[in-house]
Protein backbone atom coordinates (compact mmCIF):
# COMPACT_ATOMS: atom_id res chain seq x y z
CA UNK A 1 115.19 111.24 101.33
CA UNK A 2 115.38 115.00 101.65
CA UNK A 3 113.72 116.88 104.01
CA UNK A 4 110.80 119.80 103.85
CA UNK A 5 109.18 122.67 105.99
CA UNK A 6 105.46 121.39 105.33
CA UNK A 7 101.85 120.45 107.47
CA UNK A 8 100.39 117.63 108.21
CA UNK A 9 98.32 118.06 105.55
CA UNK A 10 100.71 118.14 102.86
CA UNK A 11 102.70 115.25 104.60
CA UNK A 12 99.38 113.25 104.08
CA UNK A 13 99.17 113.92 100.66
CA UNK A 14 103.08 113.33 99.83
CA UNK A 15 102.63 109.73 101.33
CA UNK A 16 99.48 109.28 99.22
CA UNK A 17 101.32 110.13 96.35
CA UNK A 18 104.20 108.10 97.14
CA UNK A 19 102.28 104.97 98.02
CA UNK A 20 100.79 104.87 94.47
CA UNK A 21 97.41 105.08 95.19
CA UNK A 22 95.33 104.85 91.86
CA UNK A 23 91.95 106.16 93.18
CA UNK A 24 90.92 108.98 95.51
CA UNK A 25 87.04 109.15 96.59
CA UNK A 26 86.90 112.81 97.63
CA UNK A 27 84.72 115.51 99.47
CA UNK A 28 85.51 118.57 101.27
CA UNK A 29 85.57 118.99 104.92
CA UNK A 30 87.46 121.12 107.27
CA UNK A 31 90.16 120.07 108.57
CA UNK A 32 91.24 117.73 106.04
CA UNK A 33 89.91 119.82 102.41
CA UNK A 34 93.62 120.77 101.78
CA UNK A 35 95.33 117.11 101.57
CA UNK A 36 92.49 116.20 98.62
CA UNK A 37 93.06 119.95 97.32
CA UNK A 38 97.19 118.70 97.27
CA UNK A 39 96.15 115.87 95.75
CA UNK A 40 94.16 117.31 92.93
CA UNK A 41 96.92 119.92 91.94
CA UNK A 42 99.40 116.95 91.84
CA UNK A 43 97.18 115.17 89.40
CA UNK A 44 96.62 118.39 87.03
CA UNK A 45 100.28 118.69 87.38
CA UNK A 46 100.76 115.29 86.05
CA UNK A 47 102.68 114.23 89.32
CA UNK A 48 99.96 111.82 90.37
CA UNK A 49 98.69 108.79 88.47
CA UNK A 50 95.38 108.68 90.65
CA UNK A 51 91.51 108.80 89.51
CA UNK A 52 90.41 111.54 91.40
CA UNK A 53 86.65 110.87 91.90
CA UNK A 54 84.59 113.59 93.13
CA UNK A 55 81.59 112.93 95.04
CA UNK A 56 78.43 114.47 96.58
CA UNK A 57 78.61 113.56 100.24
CA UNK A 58 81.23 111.95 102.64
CA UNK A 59 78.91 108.42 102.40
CA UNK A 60 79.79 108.41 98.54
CA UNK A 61 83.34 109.27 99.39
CA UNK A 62 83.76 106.06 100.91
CA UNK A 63 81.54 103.86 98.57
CA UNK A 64 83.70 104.62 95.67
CA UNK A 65 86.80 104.25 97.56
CA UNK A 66 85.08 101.37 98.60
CA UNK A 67 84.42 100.08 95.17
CA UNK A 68 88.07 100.79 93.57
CA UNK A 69 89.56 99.09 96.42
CA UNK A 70 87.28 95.85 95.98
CA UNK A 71 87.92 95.98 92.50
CA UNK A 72 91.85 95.75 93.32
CA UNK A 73 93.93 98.78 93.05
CA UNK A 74 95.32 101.08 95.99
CA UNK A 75 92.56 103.31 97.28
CA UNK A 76 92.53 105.94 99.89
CA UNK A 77 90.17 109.18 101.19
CA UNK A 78 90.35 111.42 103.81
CA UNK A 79 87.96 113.05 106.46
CA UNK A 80 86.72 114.66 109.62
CA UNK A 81 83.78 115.18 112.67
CA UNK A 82 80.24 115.47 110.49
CA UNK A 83 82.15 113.34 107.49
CA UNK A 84 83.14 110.69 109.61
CA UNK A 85 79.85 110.46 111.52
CA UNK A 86 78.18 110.38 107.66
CA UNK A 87 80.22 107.78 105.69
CA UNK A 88 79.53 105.43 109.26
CA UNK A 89 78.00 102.57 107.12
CA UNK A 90 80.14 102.65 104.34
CA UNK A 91 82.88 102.69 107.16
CA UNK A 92 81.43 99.60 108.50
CA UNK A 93 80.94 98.09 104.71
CA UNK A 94 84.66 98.49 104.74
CA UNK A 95 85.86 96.28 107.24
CA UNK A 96 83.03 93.64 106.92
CA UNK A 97 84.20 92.81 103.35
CA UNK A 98 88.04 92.78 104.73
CA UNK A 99 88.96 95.13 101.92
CA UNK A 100 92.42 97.00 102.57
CA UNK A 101 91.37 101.26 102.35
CA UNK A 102 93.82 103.63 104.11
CA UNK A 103 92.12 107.08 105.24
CA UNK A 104 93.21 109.89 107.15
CA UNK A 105 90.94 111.35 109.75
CA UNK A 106 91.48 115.19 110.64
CA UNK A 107 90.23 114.85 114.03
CA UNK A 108 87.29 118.08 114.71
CA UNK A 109 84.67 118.17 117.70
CA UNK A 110 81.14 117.07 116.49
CA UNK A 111 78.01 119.06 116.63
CA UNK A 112 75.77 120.05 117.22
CA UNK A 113 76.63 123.32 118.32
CA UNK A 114 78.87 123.72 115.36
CA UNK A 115 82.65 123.23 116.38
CA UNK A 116 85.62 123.49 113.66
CA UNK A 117 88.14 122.95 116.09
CA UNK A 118 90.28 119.71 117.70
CA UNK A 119 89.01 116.90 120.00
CA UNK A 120 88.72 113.20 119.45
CA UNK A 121 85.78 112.35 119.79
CA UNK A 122 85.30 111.34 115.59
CA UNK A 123 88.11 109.32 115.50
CA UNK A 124 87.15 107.16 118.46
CA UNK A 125 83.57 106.52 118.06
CA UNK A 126 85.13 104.44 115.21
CA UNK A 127 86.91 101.88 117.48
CA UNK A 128 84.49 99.20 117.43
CA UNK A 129 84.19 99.42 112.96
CA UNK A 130 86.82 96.98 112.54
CA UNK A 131 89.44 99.03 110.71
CA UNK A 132 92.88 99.38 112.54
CA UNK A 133 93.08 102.71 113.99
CA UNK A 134 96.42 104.61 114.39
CA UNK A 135 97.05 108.34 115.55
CA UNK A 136 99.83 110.70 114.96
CA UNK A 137 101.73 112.92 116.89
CA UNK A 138 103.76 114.83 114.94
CA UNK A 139 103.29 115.98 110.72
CA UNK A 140 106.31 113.14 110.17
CA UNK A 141 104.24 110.89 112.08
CA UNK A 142 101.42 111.45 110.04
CA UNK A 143 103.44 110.87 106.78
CA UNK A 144 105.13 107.71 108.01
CA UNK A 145 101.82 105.98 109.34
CA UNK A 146 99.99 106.43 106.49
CA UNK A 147 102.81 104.71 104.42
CA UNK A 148 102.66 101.76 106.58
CA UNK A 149 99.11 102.00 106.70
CA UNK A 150 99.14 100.10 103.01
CA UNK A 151 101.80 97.61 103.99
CA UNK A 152 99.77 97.03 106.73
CA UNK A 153 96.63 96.54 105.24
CA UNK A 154 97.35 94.29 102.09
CA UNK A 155 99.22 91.82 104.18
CA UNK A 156 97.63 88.54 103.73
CA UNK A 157 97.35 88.38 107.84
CA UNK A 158 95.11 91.59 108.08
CA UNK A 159 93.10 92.63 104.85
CA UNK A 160 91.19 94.77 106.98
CA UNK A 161 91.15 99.09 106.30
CA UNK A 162 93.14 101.45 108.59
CA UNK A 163 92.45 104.76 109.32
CA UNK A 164 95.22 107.33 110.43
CA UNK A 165 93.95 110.08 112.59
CA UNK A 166 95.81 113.73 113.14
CA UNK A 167 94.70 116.94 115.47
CA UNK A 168 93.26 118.82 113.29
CA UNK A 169 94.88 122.37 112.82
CA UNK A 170 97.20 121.43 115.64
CA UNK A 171 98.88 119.08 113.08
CA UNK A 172 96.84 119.07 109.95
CA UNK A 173 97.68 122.68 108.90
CA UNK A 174 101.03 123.32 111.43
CA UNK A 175 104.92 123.26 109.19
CA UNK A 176 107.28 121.59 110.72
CA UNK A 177 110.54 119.81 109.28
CA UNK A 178 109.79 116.67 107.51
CA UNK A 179 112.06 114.05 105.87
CA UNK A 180 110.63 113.02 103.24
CA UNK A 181 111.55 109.51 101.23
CA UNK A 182 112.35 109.20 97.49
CA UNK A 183 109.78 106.93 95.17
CA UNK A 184 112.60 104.31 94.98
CA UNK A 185 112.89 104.13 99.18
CA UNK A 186 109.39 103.83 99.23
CA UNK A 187 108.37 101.62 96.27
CA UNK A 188 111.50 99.06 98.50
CA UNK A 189 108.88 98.86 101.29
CA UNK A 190 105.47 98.74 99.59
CA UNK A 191 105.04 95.57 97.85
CA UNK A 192 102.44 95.06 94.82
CA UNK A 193 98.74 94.92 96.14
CA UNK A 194 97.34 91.98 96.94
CA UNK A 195 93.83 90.56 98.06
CA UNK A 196 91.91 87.40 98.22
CA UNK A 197 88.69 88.98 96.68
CA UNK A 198 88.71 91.07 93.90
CA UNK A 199 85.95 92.21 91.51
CA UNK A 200 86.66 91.45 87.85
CA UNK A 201 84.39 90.90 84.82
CA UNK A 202 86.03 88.13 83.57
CA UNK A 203 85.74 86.18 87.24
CA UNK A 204 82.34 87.74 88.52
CA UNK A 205 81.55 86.59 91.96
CA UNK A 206 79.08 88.40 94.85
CA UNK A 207 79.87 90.79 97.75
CA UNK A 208 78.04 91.86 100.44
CA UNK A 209 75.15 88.92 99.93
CA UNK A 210 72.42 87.36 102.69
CA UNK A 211 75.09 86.05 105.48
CA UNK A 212 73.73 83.01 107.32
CA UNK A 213 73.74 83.92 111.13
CA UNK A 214 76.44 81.10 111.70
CA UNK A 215 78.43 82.20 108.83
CA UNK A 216 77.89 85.94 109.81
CA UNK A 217 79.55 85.46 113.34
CA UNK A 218 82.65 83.39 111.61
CA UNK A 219 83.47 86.56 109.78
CA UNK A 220 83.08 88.54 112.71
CA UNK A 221 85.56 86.40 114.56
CA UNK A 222 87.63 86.55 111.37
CA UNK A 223 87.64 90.59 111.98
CA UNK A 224 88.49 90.04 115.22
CA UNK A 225 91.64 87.41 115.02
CA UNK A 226 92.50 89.75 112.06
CA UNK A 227 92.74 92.71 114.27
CA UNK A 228 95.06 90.61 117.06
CA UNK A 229 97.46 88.92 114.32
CA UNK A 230 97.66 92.93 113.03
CA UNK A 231 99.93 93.59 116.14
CA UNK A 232 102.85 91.29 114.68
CA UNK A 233 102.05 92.81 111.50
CA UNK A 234 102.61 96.83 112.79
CA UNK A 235 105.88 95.74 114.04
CA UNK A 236 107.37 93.78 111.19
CA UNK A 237 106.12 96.84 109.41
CA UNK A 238 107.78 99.18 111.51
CA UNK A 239 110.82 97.91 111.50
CA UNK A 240 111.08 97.42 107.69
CA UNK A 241 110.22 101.69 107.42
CA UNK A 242 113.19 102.45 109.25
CA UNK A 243 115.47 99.97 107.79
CA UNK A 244 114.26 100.94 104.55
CA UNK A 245 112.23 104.29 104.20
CA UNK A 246 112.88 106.92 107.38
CA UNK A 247 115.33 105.47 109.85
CA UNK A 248 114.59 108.51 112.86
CA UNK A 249 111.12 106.74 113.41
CA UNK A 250 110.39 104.72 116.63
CA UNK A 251 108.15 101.73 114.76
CA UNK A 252 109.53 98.82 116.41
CA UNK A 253 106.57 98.88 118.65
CA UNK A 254 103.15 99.87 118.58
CA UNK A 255 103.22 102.40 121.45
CA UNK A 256 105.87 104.50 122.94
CA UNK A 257 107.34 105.83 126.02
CA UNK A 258 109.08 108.48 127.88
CA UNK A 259 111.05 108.25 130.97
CA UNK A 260 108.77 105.69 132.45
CA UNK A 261 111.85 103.48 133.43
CA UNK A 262 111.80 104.58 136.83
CA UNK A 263 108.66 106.85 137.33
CA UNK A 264 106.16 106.24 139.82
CA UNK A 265 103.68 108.44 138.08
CA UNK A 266 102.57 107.50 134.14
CA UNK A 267 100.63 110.22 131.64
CA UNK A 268 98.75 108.58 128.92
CA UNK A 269 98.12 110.59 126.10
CA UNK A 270 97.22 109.88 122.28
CA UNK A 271 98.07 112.82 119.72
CA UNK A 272 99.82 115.88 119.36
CA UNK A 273 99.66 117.27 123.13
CA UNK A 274 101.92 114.16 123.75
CA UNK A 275 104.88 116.34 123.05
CA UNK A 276 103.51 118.63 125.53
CA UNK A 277 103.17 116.11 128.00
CA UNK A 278 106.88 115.02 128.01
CA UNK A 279 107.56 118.40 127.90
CA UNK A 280 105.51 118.66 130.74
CA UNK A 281 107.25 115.82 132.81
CA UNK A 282 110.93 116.79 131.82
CA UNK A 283 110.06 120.19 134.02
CA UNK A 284 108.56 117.94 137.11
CA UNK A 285 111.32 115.83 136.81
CA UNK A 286 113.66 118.89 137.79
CA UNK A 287 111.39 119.29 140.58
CA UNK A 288 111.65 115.67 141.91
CA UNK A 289 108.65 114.14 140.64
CA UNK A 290 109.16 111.00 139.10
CA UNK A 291 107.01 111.18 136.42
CA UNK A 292 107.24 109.77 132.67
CA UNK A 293 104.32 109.47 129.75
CA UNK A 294 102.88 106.70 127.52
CA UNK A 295 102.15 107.83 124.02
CA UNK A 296 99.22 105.51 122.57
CA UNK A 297 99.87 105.66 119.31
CA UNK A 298 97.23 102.56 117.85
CA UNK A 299 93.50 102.50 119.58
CA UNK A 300 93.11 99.50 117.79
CA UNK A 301 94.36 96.97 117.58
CA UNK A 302 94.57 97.41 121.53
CA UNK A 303 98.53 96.69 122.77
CA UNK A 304 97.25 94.99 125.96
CA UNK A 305 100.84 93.33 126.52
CA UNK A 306 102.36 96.59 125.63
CA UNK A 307 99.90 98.82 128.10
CA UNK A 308 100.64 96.10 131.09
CA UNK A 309 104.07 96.53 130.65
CA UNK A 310 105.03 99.77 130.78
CA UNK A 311 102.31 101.21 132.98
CA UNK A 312 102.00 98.27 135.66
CA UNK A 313 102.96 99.06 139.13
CA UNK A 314 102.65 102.76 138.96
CA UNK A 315 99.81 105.63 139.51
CA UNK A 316 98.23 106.45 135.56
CA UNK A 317 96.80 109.39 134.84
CA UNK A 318 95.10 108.84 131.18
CA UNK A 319 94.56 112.41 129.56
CA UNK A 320 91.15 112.08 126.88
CA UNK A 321 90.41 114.72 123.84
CA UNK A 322 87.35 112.82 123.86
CA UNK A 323 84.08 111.58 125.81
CA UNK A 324 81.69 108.77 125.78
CA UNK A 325 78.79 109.99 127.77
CA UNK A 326 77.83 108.75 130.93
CA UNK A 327 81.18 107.05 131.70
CA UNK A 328 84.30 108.97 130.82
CA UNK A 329 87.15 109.39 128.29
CA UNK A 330 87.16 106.00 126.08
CA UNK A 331 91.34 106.53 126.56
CA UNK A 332 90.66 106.33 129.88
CA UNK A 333 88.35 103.17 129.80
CA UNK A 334 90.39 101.55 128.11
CA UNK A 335 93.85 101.90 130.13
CA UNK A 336 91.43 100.91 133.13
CA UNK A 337 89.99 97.62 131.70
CA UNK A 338 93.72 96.86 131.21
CA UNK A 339 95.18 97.55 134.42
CA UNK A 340 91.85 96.74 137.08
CA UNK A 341 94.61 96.79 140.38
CA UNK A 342 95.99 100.14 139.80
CA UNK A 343 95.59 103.65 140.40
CA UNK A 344 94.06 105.23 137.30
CA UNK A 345 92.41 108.08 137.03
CA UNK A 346 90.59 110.15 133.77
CA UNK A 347 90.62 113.68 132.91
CA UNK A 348 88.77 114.93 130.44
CA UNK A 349 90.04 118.71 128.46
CA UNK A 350 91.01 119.90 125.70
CA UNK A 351 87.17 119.21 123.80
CA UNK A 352 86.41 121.66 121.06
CA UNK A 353 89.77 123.43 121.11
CA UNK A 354 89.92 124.36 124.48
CA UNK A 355 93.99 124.77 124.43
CA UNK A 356 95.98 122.59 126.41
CA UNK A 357 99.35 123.02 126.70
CA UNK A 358 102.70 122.21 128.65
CA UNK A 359 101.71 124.52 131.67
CA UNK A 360 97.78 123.04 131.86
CA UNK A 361 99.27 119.51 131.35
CA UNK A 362 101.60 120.40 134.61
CA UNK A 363 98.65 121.53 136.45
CA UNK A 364 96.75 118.38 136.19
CA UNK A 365 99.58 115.94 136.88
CA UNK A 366 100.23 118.18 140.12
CA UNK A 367 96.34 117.71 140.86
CA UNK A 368 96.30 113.91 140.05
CA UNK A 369 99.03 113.30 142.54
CA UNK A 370 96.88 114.94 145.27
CA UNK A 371 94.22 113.05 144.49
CA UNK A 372 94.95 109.81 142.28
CA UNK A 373 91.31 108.14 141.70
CA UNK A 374 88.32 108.67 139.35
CA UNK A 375 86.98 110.68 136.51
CA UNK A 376 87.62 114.79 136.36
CA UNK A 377 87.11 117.03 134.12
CA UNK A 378 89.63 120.30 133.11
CA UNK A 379 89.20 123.83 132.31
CA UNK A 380 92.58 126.00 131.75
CA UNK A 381 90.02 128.58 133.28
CA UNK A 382 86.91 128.41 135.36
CA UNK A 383 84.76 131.02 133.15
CA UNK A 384 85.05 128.98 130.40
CA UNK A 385 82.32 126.46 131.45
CA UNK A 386 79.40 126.78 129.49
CA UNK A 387 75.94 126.29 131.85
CA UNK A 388 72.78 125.14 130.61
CA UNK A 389 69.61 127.42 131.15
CA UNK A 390 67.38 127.04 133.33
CA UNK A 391 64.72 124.70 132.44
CA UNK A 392 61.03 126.55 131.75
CA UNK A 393 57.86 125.99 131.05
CA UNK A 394 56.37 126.03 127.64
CA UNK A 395 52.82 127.15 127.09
């Protein structure tokens, strides 16, 4: 293991490369373009022993991941906003044939109007696709997930694709220090691939076929016990990394937290502003307020146990990069389906880059303890809001 000054990005890409993956479906898209870009200077290099495939849309990106991965090696591609929305029913092909794929998601707003910036709304319109969904805080983060993401996802208890999501330019193009494992450290945790359907000449069978309805809902209840027998999975996982890969991790369960042992106020947050956030709450906590955060670090599977456990008995406030129309931050809906006796409430910031940061993240804990209940939404300043015309008539 030695350790590196590098982004998120090129994190990404090291793990890729590290994981032996032997085919890349590629396409270009901002915030992600530089991991395949690393990627494709390793292979001319001769570092990487990948098939670099290079595609005309996002949609084909995935179908020849798709493919590779069906036929049986290690396949990966990577993503973001517009890309994401694009390759949806290749996405969904994915997890309905329970073929592993690992993929890292650059998380961007979505248009229209045209946004290049961070929010989450990509990465968790994806939650009901059946792939496992983990998110990163940190560039090491980023690297260490996506190596577990293949352990993960060729274990005979999951078979199902995982997607690993980032902030974009928060954490996709920021350098930080990250250690960084040796082939030998890494080829200890990642066992040979594995998967119970695989498509070969010489043993031709069908994919994708006519499902009767009853045998259609079996495999949808296949996804689904898949996705709860995962959570054992993402531990044993976990564990194994830091015994054997990068032991300064915290893998030994899905989520984390922060000074929650005694607080009587709880942050949720998902992502990179998580740092900010227990930032945030090591200044209250000089000021008397007991107040600790829970990091959600996988959407899905959902930790239910995990959630109940940590935030039960005290006032939540769930922070959301992200919106589902017409009923709040899906963070937010989720935390509240999980906890229906408590205080919770939902703000909504941060959506197309609007920059959040340790001060804004104090501001709206000191509002949430004033007022503990329902749905808000957070501008650092009040002339950023953007107002809709007024409606006229047309002729």
């Amino acid at each position: 293991m030695i350790e590196k000054v590098i982004s998120g990005n090129d994190a990404v890409a090291l793990a890729v490369k590290l994981s032996r993956v032997k085919v890349t479906g590629i396409y270009p898209i901002t915030p992600q373009t530089y991991i395949i870009e690393s990627l494709s200077e390793m292979k001319d290099k001769g570092e990487l022993e990948t098939e670099i495939i290079r595609v005309e849309s996002e949609h084909s990106a995935m179908a020849a991941t798709f493919g590779a991965a069906a036929s049986g090696v290690r396949a990966y591609t990577a993503t973001a906003s517009q890309g994401l929305l694009y390759m949806h029913e290749m996405v969904w092909w994915v997890a309905g044939s329970r073929i592993p794929v690992v993929m890292t998601v650059g998380t961007r707003a979505v248009g229209p109007p045209w946004n290049i910036w961070n929010e989450h709304t990509d990465f968790m319109s994806e939650r009901d696709s059946g792939w496992i969904m983990a998110f990163a805080s940190t560039p090491q983060e980023a690297m260490d997930l996506t190596i577990i993401a293949f352990r993960v996802t060729e274990d005979e208890r999951v078979f199902l694709p995982m997607m690993v999501g980032m902030d974009g330019f928060i954490l996709s193009h920021t350098k930080t220090r990250v250690y960084v494992p040796s082939q030998e450290e890494v080829d200890s945790f990642l066992p040979p691939r594995r998967q119970p359907y695989v498509l070969d000449p010489e043993d031709p069978l069908a994919m994708g076929n006519m499902f009767q309805p009853a045998d259609y809902m079996r495999l949808r209840e296949s996804i689904h016990r898949a996705q709860l027998a995962s959570k054992e999975v993402i531990v044993e996982a976990g564990k194994q990394y830091m015994k054997k890969v990068v032991p300064i991790g915290s893998y030994s369960t899905l989520n984390e937290s922060y000074r929650l042992e005694d607080a009587e106020y709880a942050v949720v947050t998902m992502g990179a502003w998580s740092l900010d956030a227990m930032q945030a709450v090591d200044e209250l906590r000089n000021e008397g307020l007991k107040v600790g955060v829970y990091r959600v670090r996988f959407i899905r599977p959902w930790p239910e146990e995990e959630v109940v456990k940590a935030l039960d008995g005290k006032r939540v406030l769930v922070l959301d990069r992200s919106v589902s129309f017409g009923r709040g931050g899906q963070l937010y809906t989720e935390v509240r389906a999980s906890l229906p006796n408590a205080e919770v409430k939902g703000v909504i910031t941060g959506l197309g880059g609007v920059s959040i940061g340790k001060n804004e993240i104090k501001t709206v804990i000191r509002k949430f303890v004033e007022r503990p209940e329902g749905v808000e939404w957070f501008y650092p300043k009040e002339g950023e809001k953007v107002e809709l015309r007024s409606p006229r008539y047309i002729k």
